[in-house]
Protein backbone atom coordinates (compact mmCIF):
# COMPACT_ATOMS: atom_id res chain seq x y z
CA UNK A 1 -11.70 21.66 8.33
CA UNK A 2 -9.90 18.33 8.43
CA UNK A 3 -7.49 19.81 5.71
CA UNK A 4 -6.62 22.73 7.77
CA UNK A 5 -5.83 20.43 10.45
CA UNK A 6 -4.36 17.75 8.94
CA UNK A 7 -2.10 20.54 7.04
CA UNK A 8 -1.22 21.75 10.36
CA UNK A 9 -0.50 18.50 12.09
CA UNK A 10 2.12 18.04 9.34
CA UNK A 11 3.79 21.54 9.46
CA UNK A 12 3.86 21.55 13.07
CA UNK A 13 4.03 17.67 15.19
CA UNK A 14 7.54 17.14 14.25
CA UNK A 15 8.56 20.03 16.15
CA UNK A 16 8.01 18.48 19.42
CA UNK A 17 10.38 15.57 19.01
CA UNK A 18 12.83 17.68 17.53
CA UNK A 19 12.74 20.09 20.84
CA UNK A 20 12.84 16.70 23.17
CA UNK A 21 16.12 16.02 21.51
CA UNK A 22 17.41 19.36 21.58
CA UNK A 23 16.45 20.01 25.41
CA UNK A 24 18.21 16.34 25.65
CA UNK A 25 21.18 17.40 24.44
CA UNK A 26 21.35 20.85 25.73
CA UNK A 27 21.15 19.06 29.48
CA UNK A 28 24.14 16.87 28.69
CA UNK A 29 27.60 17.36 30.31
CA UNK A 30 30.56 18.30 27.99
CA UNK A 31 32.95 15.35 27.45
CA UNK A 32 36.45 15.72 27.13
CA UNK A 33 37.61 14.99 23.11
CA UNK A 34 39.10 11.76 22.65
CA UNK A 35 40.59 10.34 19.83
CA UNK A 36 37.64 9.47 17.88
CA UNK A 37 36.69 13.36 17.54
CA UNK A 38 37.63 16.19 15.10
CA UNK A 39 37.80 19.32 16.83
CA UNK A 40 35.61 21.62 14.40
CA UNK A 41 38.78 24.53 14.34
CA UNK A 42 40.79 21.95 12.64
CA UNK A 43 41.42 21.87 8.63
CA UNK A 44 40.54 18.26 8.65
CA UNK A 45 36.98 19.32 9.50
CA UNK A 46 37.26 22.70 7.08
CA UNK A 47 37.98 20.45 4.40
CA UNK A 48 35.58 17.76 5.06
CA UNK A 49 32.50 20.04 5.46
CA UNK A 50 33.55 21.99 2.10
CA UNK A 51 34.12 18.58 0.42
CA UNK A 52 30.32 17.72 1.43
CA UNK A 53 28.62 20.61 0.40
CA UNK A 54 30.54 20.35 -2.81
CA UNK A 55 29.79 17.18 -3.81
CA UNK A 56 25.87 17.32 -2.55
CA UNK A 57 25.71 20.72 -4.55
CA UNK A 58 27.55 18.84 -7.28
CA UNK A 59 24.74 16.13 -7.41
CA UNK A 60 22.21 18.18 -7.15
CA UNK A 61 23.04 20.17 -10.12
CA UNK A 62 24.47 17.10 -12.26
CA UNK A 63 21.07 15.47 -11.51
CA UNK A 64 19.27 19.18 -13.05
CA UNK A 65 21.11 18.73 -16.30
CA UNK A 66 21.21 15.08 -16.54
CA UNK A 67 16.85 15.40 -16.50
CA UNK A 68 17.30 18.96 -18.72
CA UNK A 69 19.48 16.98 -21.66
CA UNK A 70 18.33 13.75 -21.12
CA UNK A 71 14.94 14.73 -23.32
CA UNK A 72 16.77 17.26 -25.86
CA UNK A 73 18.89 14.43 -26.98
CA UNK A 74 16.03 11.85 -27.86
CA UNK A 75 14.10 14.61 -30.03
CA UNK A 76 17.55 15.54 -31.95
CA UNK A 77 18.76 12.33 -32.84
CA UNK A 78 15.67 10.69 -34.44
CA UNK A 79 12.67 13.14 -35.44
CA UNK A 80 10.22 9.85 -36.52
CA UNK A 81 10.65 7.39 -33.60
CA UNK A 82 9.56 9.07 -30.09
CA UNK A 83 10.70 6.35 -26.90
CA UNK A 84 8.51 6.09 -24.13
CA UNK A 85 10.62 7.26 -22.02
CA UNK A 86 10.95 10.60 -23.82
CA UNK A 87 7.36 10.83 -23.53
CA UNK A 88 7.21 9.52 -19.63
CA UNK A 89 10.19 11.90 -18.70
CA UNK A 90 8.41 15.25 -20.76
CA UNK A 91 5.05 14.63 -18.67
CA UNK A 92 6.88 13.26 -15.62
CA UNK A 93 8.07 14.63 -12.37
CA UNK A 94 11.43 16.55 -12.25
CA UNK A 95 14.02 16.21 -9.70
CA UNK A 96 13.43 18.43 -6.27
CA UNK A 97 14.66 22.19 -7.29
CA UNK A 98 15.17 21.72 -11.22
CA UNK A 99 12.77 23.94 -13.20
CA UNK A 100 10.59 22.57 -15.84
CA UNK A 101 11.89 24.88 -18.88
CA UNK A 102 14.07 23.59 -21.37
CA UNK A 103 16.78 25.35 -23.59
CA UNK A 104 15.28 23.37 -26.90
């Protein structure tokens, strides 16, 4: 019973704070731009926001292969000495999303 409500305390609390803020802002006055904003029709902002989600997708996959080679390489190069890293990284946790075959 705890587990249940524990489980649901997690899944479901920070959806109150996150509605305060949103009510927050949804009561607020619009402000007239000034020079410190980028309108969001502008190619400045096109280009930024494609730039981002480049780059994070970018990471995220680098980070996939770098933890998918990263192992094939140590068994390849030396079939008698195995590191302890090879052997922390094979039983370890892999980055959020990556899968946990290899293409050995």
């Amino acid at each position: 019973m705890t587990l249940a409500a524990a489980m649901l305390m997690g899944r479901f609390i920070y959806v109150i704070p996150l509605l305060a803020v949103a009510g927050s802002l949804a009561q607020k006055k619009r402000s007239a731009p000034s020079a410190g904003s980028v309108p969001t029709q502008s190619p400045l902002f096109i280009g930024l926001l494609v730039g981002v989600v480049l780059i994070m997708g970018g990471a995220h996959l680098f980070s996939c292969r770098v933890a998918r080679t990263r192992g094939r390489a140590g068994r390849n190069e030396s079939r008698h000495f195995v590191s302890e890293s090879l052997i922390i990284q094979k039983s370890g946790p892999r980055p959020h999303g990556c899968s946990a075959k290899t293409n050995a």
